[in-house]
PDB file of N, CA and C in Angstrom:
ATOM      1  N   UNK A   1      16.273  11.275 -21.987  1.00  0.00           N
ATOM      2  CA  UNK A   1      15.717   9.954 -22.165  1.00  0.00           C
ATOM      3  C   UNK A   1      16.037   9.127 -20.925  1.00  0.00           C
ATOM      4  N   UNK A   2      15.379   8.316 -20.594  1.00  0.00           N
ATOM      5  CA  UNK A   2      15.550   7.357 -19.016  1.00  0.00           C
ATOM      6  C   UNK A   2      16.281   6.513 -19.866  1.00  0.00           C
ATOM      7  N   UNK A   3      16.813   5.869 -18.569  1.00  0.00           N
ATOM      8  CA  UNK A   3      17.551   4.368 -18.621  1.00  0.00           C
ATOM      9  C   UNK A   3      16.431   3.268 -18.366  1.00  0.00           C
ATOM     10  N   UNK A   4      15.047   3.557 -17.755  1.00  0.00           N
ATOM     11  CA  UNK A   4      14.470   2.507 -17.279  1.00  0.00           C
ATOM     12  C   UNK A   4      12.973   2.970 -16.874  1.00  0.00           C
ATOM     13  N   UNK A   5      11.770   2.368 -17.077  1.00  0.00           N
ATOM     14  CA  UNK A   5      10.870   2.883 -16.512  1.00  0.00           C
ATOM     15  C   UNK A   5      10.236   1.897 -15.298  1.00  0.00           C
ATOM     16  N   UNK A   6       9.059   2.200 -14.882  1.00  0.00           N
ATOM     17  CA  UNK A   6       9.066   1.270 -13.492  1.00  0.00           C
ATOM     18  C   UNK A   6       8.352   0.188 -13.683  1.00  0.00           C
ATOM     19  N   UNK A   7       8.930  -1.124 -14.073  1.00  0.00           N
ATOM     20  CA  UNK A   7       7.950  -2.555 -13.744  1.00  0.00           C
ATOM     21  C   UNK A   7       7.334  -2.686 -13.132  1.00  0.00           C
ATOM     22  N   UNK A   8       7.448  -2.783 -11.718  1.00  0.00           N
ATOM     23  CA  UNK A   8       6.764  -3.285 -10.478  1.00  0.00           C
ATOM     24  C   UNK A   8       7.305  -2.728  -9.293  1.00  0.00           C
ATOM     25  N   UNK A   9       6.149  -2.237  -8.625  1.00  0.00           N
ATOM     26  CA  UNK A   9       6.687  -2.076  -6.770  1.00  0.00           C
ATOM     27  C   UNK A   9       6.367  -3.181  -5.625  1.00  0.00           C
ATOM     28  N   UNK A  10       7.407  -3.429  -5.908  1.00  0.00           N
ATOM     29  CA  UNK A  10       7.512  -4.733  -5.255  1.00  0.00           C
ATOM     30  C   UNK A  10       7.523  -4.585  -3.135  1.00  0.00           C
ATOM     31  N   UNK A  11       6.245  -5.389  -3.001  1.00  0.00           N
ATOM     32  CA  UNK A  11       6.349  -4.897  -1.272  1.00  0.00           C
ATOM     33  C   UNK A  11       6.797  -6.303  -0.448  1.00  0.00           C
ATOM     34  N   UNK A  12       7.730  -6.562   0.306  1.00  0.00           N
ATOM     35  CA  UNK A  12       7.953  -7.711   0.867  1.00  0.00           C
ATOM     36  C   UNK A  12       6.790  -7.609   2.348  1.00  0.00           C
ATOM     37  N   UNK A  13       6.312  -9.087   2.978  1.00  0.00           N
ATOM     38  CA  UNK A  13       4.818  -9.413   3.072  1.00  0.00           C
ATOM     39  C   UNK A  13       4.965 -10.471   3.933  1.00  0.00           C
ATOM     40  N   UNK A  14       4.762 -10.722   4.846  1.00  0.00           N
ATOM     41  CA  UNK A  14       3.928 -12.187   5.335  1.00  0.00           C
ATOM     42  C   UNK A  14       3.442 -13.356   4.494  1.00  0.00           C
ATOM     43  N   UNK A  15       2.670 -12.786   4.180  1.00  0.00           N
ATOM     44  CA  UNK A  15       1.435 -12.921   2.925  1.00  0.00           C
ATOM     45  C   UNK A  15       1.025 -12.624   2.014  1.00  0.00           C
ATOM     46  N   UNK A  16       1.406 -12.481   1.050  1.00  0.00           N
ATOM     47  CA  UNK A  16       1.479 -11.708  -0.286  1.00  0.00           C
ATOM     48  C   UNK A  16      -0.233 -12.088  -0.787  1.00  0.00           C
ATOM     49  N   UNK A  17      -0.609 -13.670  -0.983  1.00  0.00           N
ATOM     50  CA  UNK A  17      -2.105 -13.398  -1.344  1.00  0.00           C
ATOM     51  C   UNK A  17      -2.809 -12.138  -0.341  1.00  0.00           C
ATOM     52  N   UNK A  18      -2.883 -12.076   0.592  1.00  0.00           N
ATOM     53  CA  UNK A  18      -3.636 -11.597   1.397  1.00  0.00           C
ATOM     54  C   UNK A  18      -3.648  -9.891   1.264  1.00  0.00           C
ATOM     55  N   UNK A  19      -1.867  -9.560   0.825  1.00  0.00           N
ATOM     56  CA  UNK A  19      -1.738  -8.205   0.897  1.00  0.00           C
ATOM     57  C   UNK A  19      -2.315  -7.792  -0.101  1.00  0.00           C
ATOM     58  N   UNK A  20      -2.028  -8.719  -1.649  1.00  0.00           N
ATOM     59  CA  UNK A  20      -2.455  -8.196  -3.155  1.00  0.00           C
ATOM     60  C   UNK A  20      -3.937  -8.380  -2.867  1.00  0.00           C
ATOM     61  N   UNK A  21      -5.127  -8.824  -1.994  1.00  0.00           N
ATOM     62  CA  UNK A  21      -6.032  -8.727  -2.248  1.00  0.00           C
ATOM     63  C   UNK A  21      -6.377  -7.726  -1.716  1.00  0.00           C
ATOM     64  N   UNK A  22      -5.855  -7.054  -0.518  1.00  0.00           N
ATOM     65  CA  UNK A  22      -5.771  -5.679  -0.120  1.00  0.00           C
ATOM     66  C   UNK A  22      -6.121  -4.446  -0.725  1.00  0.00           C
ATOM     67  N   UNK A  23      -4.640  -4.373  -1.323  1.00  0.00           N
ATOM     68  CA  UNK A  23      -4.775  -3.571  -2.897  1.00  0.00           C
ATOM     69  C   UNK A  23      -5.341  -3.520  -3.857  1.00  0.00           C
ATOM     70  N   UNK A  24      -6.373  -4.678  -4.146  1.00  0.00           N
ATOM     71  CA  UNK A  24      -7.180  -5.045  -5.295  1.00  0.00           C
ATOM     72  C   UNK A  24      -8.338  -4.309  -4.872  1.00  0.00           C
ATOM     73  N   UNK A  25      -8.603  -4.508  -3.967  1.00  0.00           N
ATOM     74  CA  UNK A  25      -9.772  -3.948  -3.168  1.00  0.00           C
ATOM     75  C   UNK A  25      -9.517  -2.151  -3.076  1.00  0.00           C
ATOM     76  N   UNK A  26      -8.344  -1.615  -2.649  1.00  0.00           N
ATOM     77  CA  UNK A  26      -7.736  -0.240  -2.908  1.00  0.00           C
ATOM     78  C   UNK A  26      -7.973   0.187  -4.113  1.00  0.00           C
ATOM     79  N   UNK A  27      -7.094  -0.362  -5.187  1.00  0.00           N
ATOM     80  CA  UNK A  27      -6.889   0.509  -6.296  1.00  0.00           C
ATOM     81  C   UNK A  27      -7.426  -0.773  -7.719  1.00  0.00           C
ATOM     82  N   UNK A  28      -8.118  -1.728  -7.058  1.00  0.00           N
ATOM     83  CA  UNK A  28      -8.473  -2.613  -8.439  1.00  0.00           C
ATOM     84  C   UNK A  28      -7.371  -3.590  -9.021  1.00  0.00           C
ATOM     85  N   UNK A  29      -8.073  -4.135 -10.082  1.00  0.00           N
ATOM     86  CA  UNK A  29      -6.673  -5.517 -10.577  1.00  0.00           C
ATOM     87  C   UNK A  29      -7.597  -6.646 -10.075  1.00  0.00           C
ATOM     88  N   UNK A  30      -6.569  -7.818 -10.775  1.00  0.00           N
ATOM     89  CA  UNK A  30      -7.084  -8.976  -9.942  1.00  0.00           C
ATOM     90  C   UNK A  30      -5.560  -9.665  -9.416  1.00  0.00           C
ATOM     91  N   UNK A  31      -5.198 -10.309  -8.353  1.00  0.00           N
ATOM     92  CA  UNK A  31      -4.138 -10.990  -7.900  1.00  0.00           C
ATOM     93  C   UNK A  31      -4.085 -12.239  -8.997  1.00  0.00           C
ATOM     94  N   UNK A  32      -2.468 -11.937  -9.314  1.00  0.00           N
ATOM     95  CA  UNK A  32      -2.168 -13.226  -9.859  1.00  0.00           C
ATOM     96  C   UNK A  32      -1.018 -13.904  -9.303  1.00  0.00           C
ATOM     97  N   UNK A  33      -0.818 -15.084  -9.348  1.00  0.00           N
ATOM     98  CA  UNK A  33      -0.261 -16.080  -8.619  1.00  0.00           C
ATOM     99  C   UNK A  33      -0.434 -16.525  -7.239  1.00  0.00           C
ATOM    100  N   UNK A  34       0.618 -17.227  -6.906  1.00  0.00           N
ATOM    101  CA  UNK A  34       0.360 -17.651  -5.724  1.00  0.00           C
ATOM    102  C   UNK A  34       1.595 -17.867  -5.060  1.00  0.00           C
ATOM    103  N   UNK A  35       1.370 -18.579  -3.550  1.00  0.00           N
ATOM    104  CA  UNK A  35       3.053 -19.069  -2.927  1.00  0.00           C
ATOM    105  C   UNK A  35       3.928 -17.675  -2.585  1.00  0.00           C
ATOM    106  N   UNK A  36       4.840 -17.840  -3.066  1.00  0.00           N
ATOM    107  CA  UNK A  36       5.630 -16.464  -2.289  1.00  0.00           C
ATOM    108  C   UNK A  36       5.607 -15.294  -3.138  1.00  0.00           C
ATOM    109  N   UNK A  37       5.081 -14.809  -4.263  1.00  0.00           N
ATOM    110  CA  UNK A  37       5.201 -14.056  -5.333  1.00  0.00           C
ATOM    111  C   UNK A  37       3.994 -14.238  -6.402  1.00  0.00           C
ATOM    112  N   UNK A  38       2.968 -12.760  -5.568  1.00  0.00           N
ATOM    113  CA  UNK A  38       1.696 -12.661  -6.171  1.00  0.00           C
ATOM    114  C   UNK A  38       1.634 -10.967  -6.818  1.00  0.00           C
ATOM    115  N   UNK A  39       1.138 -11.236  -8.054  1.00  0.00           N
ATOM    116  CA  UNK A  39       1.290  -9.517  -9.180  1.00  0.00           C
ATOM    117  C   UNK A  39       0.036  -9.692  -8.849  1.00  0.00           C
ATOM    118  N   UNK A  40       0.124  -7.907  -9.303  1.00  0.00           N
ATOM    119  CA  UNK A  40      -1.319  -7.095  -8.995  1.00  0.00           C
ATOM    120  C   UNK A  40      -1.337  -6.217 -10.610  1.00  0.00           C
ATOM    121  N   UNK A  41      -1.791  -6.165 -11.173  1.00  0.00           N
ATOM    122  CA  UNK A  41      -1.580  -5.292 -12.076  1.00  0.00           C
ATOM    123  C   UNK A  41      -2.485  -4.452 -12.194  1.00  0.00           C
ATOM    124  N   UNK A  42      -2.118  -3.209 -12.002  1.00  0.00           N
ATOM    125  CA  UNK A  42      -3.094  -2.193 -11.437  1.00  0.00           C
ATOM    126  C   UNK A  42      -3.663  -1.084 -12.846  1.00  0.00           C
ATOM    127  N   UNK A  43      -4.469  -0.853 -13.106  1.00  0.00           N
ATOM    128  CA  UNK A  43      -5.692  -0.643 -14.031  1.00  0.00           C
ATOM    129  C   UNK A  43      -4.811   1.094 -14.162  1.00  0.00           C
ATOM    130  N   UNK A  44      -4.407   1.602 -15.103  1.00  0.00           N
ATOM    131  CA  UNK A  44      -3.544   2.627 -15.245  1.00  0.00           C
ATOM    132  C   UNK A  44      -2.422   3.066 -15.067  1.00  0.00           C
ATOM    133  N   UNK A  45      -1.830   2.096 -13.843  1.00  0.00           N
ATOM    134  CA  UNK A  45      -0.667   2.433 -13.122  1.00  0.00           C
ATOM    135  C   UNK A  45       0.461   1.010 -13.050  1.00  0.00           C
ATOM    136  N   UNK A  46       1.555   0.921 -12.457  1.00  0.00           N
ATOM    137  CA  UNK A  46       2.657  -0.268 -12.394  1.00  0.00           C
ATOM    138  C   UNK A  46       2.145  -1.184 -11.872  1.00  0.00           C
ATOM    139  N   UNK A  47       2.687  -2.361 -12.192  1.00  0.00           N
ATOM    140  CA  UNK A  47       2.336  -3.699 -11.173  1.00  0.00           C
ATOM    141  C   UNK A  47       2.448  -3.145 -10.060  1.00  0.00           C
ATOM    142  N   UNK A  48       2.284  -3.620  -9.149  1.00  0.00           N
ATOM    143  CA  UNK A  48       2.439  -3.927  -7.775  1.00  0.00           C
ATOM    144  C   UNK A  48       2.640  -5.604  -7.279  1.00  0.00           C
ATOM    145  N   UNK A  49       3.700  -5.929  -6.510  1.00  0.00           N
ATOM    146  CA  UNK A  49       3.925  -7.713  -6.355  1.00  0.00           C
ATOM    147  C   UNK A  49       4.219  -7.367  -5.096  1.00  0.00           C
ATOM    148  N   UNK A  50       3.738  -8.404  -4.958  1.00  0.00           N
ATOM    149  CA  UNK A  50       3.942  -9.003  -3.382  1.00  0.00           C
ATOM    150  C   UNK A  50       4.928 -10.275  -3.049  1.00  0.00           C
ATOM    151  N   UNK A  51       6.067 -10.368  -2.033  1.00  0.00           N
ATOM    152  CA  UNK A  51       6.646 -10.798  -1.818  1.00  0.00           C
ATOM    153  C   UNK A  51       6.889 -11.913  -0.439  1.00  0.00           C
ATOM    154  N   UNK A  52       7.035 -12.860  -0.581  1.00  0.00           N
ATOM    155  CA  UNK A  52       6.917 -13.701   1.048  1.00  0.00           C
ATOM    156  C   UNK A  52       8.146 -12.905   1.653  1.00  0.00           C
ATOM    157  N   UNK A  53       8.203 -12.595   2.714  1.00  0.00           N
ATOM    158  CA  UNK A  53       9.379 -12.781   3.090  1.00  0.00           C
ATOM    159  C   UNK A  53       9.363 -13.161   4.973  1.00  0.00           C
ATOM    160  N   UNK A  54      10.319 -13.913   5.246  1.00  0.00           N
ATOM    161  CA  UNK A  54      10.080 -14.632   6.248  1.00  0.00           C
ATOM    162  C   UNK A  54      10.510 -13.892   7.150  1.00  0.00           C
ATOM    163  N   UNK A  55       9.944 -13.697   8.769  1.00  0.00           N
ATOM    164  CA  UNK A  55      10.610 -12.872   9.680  1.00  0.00           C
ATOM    165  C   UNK A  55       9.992 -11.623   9.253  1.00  0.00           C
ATOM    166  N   UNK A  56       9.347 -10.997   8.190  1.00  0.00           N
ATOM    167  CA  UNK A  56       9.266 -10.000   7.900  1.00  0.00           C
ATOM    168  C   UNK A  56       8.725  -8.720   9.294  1.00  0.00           C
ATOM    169  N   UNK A  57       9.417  -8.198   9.489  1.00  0.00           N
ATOM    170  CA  UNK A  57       9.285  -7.329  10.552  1.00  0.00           C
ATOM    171  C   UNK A  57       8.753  -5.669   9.614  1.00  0.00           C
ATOM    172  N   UNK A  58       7.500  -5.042  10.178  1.00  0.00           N
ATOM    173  CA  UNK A  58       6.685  -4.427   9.847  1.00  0.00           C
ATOM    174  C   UNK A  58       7.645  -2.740   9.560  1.00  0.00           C
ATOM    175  N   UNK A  59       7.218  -1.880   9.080  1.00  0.00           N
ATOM    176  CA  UNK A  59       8.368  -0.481   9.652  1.00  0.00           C
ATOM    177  C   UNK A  59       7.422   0.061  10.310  1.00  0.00           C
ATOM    178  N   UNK A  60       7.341   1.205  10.728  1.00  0.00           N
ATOM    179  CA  UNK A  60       7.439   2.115  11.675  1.00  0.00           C
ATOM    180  C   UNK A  60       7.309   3.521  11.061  1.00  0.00           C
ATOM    181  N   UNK A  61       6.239   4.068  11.458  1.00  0.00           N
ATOM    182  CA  UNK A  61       5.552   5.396  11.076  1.00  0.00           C
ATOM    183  C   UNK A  61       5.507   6.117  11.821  1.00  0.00           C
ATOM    184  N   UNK A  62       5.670   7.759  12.269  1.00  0.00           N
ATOM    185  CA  UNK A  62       7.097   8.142  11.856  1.00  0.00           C
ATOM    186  C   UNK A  62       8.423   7.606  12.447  1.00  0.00           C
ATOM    187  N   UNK A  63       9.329   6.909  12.192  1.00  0.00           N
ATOM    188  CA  UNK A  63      10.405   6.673  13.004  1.00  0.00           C
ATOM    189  C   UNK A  63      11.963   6.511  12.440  1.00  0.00           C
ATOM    190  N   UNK A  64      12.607   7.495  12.747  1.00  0.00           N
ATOM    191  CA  UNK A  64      13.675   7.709  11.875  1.00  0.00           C
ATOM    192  C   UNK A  64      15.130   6.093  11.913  1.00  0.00           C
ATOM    193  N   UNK A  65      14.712   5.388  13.168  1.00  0.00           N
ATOM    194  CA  UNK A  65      15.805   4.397  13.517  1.00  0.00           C
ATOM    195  C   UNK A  65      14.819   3.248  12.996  1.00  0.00           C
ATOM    196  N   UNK A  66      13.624   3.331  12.787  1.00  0.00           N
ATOM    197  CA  UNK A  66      12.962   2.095  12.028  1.00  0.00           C
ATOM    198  C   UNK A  66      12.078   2.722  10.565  1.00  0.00           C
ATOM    199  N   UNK A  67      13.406   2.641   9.691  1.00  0.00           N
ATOM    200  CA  UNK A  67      12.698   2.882   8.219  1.00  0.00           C
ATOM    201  C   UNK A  67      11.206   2.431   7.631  1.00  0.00           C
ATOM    202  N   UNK A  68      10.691   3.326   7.171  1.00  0.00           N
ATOM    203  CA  UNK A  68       9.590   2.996   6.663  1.00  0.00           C
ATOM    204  C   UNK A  68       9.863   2.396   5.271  1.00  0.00           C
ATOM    205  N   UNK A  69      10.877   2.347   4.625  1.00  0.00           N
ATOM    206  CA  UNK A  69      11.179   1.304   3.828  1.00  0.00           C
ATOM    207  C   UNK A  69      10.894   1.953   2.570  1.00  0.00           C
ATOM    208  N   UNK A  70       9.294   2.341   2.481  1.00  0.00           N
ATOM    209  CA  UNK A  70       8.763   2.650   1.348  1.00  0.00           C
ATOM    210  C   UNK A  70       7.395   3.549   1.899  1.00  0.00           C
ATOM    211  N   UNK A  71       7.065   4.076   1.107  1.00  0.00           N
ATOM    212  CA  UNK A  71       5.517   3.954   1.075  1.00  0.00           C
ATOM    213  C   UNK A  71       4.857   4.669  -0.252  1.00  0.00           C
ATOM    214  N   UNK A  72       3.299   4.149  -0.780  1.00  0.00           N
ATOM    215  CA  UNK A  72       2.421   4.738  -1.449  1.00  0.00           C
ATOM    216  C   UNK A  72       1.694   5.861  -1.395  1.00  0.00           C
ATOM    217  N   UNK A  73       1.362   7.160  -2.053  1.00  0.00           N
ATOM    218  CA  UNK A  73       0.610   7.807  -2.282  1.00  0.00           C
ATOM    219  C   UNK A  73      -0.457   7.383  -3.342  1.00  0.00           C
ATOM    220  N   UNK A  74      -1.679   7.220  -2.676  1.00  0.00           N
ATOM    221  CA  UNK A  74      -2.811   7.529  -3.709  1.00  0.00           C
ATOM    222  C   UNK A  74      -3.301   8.257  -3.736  1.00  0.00           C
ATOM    223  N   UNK A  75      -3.495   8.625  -5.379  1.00  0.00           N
ATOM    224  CA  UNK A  75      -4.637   9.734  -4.693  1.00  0.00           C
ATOM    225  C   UNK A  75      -6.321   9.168  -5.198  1.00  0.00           C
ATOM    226  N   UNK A  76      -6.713  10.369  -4.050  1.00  0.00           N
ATOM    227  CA  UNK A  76      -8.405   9.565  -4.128  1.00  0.00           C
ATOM    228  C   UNK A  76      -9.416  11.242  -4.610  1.00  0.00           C
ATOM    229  N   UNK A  77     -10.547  11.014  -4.654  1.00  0.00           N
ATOM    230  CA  UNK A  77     -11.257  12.605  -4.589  1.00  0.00           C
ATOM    231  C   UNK A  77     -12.029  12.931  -3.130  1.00  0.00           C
ATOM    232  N   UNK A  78     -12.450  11.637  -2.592  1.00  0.00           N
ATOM    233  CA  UNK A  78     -13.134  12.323  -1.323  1.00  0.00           C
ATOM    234  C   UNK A  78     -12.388  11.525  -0.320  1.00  0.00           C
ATOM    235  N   UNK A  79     -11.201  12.278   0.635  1.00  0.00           N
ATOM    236  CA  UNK A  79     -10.851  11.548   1.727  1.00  0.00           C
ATOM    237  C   UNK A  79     -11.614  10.547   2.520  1.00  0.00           C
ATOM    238  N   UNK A  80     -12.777  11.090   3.177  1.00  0.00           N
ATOM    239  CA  UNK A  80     -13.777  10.712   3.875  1.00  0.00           C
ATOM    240  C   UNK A  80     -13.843   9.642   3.474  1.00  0.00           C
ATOM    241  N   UNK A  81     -14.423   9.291   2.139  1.00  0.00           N
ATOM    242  CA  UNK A  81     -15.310   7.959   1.613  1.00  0.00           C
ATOM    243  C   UNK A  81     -13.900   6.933   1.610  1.00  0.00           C
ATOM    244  N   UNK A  82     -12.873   7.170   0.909  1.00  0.00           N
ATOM    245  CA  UNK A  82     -11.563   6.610   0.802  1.00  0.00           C
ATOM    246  C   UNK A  82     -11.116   6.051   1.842  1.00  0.00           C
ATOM    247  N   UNK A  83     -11.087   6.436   3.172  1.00  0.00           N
ATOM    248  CA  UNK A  83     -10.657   6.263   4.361  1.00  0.00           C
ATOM    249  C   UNK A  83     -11.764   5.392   4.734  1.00  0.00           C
ATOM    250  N   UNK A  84     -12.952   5.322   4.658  1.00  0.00           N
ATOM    251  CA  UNK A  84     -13.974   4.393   5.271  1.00  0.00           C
ATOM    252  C   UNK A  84     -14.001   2.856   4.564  1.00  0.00           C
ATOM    253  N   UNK A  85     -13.476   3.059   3.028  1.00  0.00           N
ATOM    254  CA  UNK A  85     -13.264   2.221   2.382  1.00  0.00           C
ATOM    255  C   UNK A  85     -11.879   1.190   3.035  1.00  0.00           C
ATOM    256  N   UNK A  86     -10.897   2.102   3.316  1.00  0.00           N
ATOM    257  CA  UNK A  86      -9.509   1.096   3.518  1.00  0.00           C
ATOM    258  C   UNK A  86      -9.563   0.692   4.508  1.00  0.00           C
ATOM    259  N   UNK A  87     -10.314   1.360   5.366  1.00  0.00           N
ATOM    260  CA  UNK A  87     -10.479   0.863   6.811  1.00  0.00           C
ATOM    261  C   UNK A  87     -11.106  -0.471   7.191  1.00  0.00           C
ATOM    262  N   UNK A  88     -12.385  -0.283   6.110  1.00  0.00           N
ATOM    263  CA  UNK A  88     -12.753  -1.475   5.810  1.00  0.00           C
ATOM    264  C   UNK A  88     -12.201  -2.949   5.155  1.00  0.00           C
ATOM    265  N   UNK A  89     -11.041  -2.705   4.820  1.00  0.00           N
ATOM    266  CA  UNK A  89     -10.325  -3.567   4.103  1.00  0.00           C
ATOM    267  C   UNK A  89      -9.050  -4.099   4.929  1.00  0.00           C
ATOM    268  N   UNK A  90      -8.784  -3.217   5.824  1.00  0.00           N
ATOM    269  CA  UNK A  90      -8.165  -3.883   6.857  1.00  0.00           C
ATOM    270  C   UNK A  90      -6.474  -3.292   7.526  1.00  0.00           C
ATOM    271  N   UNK A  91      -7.221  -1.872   6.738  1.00  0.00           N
ATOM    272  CA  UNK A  91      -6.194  -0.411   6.676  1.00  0.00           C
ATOM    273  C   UNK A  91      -6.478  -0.046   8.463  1.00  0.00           C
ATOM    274  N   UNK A  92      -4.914   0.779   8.741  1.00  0.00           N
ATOM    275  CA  UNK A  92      -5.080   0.642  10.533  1.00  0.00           C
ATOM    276  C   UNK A  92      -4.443   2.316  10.196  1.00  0.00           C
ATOM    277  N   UNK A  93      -5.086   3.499  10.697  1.00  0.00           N
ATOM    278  CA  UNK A  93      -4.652   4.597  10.761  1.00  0.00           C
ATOM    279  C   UNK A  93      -3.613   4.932  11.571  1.00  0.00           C
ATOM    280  N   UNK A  94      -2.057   5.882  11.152  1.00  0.00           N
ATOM    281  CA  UNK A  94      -1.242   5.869  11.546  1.00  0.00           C
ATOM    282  C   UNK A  94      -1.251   7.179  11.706  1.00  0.00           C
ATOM    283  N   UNK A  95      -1.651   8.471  11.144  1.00  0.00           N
ATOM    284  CA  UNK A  95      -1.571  10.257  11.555  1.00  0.00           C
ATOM    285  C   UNK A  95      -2.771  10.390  10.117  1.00  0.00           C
ATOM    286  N   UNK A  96      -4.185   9.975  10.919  1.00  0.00           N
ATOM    287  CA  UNK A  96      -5.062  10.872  10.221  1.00  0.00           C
ATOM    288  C   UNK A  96      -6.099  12.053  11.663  1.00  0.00           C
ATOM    289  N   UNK A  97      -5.380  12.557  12.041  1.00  0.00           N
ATOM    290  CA  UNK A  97      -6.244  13.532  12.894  1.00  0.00           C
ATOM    291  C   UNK A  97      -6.604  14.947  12.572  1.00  0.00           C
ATOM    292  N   UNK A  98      -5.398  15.307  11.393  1.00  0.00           N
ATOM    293  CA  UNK A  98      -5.536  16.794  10.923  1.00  0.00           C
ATOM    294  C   UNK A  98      -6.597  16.149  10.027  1.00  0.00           C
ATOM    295  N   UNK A  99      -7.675  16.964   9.917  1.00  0.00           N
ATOM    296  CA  UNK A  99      -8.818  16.514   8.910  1.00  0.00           C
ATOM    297  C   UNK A  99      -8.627  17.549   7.778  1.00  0.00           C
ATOM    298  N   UNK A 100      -7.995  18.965   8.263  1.00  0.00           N
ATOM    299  CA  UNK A 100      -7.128  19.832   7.260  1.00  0.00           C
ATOM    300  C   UNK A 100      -6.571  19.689   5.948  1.00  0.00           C
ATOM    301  N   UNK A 101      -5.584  18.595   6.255  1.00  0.00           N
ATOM    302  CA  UNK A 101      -4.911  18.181   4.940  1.00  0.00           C
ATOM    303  C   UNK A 101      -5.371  17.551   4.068  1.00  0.00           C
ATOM    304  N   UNK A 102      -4.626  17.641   3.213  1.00  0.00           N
ATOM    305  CA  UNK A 102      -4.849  16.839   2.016  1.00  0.00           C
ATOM    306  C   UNK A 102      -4.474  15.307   1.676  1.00  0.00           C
ATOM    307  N   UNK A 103      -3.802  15.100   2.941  1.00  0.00           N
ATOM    308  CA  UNK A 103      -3.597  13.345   2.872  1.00  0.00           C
ATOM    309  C   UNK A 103      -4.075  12.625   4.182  1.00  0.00           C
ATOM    310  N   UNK A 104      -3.922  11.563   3.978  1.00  0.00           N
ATOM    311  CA  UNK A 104      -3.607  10.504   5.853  1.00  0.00           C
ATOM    312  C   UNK A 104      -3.067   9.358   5.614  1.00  0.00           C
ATOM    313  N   UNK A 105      -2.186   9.562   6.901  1.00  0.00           N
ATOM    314  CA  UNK A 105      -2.290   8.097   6.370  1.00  0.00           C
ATOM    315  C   UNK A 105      -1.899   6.910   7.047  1.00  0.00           C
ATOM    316  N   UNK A 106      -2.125   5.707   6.663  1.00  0.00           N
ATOM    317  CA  UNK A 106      -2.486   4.371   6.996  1.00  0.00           C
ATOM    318  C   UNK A 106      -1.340   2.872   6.749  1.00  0.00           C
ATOM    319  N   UNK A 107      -1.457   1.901   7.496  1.00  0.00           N
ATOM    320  CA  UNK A 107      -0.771   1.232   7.688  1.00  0.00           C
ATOM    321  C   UNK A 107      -1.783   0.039   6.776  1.00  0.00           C
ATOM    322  N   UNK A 108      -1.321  -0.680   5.599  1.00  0.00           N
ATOM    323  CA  UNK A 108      -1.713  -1.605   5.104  1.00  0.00           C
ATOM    324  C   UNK A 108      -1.693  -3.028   5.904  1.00  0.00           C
ATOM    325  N   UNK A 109      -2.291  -3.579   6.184  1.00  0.00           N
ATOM    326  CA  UNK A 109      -2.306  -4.648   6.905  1.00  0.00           C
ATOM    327  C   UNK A 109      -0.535  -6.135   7.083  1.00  0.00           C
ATOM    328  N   UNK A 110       0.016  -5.519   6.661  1.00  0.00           N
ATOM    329  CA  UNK A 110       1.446  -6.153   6.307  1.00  0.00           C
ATOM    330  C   UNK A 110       1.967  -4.638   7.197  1.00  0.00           C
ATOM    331  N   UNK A 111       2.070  -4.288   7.753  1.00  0.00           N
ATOM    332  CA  UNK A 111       2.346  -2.864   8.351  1.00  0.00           C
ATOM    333  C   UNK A 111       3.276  -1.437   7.481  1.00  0.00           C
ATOM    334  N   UNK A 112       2.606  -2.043   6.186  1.00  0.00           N
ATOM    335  CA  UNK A 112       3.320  -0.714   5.318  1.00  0.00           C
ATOM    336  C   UNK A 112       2.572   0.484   5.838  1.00  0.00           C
ATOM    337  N   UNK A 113       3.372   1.274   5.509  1.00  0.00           N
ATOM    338  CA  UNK A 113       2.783   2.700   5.560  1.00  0.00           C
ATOM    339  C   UNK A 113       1.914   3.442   3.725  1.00  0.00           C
ATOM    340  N   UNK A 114       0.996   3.920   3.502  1.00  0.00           N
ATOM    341  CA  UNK A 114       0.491   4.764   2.611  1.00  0.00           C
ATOM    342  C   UNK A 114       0.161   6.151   2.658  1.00  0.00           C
ATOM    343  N   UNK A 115      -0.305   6.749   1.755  1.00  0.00           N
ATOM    344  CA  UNK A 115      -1.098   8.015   2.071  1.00  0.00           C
ATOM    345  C   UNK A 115      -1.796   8.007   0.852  1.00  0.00           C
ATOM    346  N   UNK A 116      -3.557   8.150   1.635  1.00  0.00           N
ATOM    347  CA  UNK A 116      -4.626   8.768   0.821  1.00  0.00           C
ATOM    348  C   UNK A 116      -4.216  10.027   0.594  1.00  0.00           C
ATOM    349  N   UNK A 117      -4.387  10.939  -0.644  1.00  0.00           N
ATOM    350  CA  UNK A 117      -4.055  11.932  -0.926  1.00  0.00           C
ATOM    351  C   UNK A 117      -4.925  12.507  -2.082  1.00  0.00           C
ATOM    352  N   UNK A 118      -5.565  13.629  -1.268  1.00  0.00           N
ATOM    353  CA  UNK A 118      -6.565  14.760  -2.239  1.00  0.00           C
ATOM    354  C   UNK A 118      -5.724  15.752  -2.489  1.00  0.00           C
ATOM    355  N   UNK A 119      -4.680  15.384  -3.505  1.00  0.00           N
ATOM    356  CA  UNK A 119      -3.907  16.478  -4.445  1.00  0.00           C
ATOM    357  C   UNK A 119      -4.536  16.916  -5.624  1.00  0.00           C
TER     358      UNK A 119
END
């Protein structure tokens, strides 16, 4: 039996409206709130919130002395279309060149790291 299941993944942000509309646009929801602390509540899966945080300095993909902090796996069914989609939304590619695999992945506009993923 767990001790706990998962509330929210909470991402610290610049801009939290801006990031949760990001994600809304990714994986659906509508952004709620405003100011420094905006929920996403995502249509099958955990909240997702967004956090102000000031100074926020971006991580670093791959880089072992600048943590990536966190990152998301989604998964999608057609890389291709998925990737044209986030790109469009304001997703910045960080190691999609193997067209091979089954993931890529991308820097959310707050400079998180993700991965599209056809698992």
């Amino acid at each position: 039996m767990s001790v706990a299941k998962v509330g929210a993944v909470v991402l610290d942000c610049p801009d939290p409206q801006a990031l949760a509309g990001f994600y809304a646009g990714v994986v659906g929801g509508t952004p709620e709130g405003e100011g420094d602390w905006v929920d996403l509540a995502v249509p099958g899966g955990p909240t997702l919130a967004f956090q102000q945080a000031e100074g926020h300095v971006p991580p670093q993909w791959p880089a072992a002395d600048h943590s990536q902090q966190f990152h998301l796996d989604l998964t999608v069914e057609d890389l291709d279309a998925a990737e044209k989609e986030v790109l469009a939304l304001g997703a910045k590619p960080l190691d999609t060149e193997d067209r091979a695999r089954s993931f890529r992945v991308y820097a959310d506009p707050a400079g998180h790291p993700f991965c599209l993923c056809a698992c």
